[in-house]
C-alpha atoms as a PDB file:
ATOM      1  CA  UNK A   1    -121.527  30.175 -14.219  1.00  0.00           C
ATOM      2  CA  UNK A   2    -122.375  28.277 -16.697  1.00  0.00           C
ATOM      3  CA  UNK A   3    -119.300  25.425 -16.560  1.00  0.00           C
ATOM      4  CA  UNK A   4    -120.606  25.051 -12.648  1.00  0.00           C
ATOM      5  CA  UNK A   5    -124.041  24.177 -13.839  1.00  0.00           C
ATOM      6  CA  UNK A   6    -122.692  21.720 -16.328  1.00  0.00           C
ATOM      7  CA  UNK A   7    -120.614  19.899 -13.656  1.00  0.00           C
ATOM      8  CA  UNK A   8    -118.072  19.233 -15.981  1.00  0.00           C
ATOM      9  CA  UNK A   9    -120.197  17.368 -18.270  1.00  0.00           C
ATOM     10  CA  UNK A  10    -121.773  15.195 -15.166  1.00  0.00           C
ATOM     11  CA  UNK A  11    -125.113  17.361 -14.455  1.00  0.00           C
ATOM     12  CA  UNK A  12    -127.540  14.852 -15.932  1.00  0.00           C
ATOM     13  CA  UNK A  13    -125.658  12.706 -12.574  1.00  0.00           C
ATOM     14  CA  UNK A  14    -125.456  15.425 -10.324  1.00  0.00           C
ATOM     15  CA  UNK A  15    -128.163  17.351 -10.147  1.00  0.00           C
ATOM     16  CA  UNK A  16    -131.505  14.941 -10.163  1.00  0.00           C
ATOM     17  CA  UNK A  17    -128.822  13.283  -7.140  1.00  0.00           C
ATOM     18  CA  UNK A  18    -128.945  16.493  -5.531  1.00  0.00           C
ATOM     19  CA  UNK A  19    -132.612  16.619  -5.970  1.00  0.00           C
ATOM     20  CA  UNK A  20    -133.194  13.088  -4.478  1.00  0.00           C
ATOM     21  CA  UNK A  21    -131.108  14.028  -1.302  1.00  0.00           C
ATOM     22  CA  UNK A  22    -133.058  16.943  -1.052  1.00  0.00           C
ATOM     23  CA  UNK A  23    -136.535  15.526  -1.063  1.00  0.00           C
ATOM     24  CA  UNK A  24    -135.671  12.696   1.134  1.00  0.00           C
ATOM     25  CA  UNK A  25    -133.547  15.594   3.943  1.00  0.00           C
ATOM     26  CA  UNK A  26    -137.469  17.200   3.857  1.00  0.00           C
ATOM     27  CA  UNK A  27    -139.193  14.069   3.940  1.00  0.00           C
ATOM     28  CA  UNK A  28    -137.487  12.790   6.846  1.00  0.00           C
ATOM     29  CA  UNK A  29    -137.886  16.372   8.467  1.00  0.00           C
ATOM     30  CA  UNK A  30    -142.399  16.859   7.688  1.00  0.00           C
ATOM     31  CA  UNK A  31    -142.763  12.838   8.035  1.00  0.00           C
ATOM     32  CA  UNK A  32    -142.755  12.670  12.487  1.00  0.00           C
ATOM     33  CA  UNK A  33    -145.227  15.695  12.098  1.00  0.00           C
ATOM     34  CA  UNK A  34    -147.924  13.360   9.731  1.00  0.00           C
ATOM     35  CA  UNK A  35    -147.252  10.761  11.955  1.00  0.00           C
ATOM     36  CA  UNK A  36    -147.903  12.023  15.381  1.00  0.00           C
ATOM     37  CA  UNK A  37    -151.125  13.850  14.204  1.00  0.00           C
ATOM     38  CA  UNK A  38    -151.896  10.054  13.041  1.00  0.00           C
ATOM     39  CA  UNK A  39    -151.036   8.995  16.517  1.00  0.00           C
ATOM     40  CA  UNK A  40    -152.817  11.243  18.354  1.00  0.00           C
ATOM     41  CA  UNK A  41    -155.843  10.741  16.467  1.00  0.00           C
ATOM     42  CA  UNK A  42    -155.567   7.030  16.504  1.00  0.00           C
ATOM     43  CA  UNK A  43    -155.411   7.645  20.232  1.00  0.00           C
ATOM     44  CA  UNK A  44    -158.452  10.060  20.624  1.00  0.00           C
ATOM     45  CA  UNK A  45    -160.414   7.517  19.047  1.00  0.00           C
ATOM     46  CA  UNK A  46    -159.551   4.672  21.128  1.00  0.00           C
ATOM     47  CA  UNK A  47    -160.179   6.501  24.301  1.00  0.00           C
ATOM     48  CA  UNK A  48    -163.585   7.731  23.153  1.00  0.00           C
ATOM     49  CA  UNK A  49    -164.163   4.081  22.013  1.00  0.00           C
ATOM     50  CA  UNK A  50    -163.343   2.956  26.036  1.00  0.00           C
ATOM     51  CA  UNK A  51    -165.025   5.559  27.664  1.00  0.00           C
ATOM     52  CA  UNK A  52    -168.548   4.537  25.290  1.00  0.00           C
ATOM     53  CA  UNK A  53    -167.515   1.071  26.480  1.00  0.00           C
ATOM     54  CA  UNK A  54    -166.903   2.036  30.388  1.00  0.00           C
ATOM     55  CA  UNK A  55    -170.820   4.290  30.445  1.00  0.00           C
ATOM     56  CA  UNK A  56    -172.193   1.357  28.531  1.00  0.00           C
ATOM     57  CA  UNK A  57    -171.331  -1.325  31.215  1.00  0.00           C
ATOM     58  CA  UNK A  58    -170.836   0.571  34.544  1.00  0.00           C
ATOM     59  CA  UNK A  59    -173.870  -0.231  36.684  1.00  0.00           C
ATOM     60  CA  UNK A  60    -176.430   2.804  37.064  1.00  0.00           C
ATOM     61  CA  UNK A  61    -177.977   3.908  40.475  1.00  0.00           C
ATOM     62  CA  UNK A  62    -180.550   2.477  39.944  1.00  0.00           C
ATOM     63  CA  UNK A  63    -179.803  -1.061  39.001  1.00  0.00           C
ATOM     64  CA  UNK A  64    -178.103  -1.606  41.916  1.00  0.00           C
ATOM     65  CA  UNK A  65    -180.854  -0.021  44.331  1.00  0.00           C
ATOM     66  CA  UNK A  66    -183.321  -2.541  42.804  1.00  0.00           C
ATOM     67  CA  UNK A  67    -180.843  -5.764  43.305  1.00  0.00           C
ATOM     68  CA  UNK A  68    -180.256  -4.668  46.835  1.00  0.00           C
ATOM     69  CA  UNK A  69    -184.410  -4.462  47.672  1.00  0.00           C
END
C-alpha cells in the first residue's frame, strides 16, 4: 500500500495534481449554482427597480380627471 502512495517516487507530482483536478471538477460543478442565485437576484432587483419607476410615472385617476375639466 504503501509503494502506491509513493507513486514510485513521483507523489510530491502526483498527488497535489490530483488535488488540483479535483478542486477545479467541484468548482466547475457548485460555480452555475452561485451564479444563477446571482442572476436571479440581479434580476429581482431590476424588476422591482422598473416597477418603482412604472407607479412613479403612470398618471393617477385623478390627474387626468383634472386635465380633462
Amino acid at each position: 500500500m504503501h509503494e502506491f502512495f509513493a507513486m514510485g517516487g513521483y507523489a510530491a507530482y502526483v498527488w497535489p495534481a490530483y488535488t488540483v483536478f479535483f478542486i477545479v471538477l467541484a468548482w466547475d460543478w457548485i460555480a452555475p449554482a452561485f451564479r444563477r442565485r446571482q442572476l436571479l437576484n440581479e434580476l429581482r432587483g431590476r424588476l422591482a427597480r422598473e416597477q418603482l419607476r412604472r407607479a412613479r410615472t403612470a398618471p393617477t385617476q385623478d390627474s387626468r380627471e383634472g386635465a380633462s375639466a
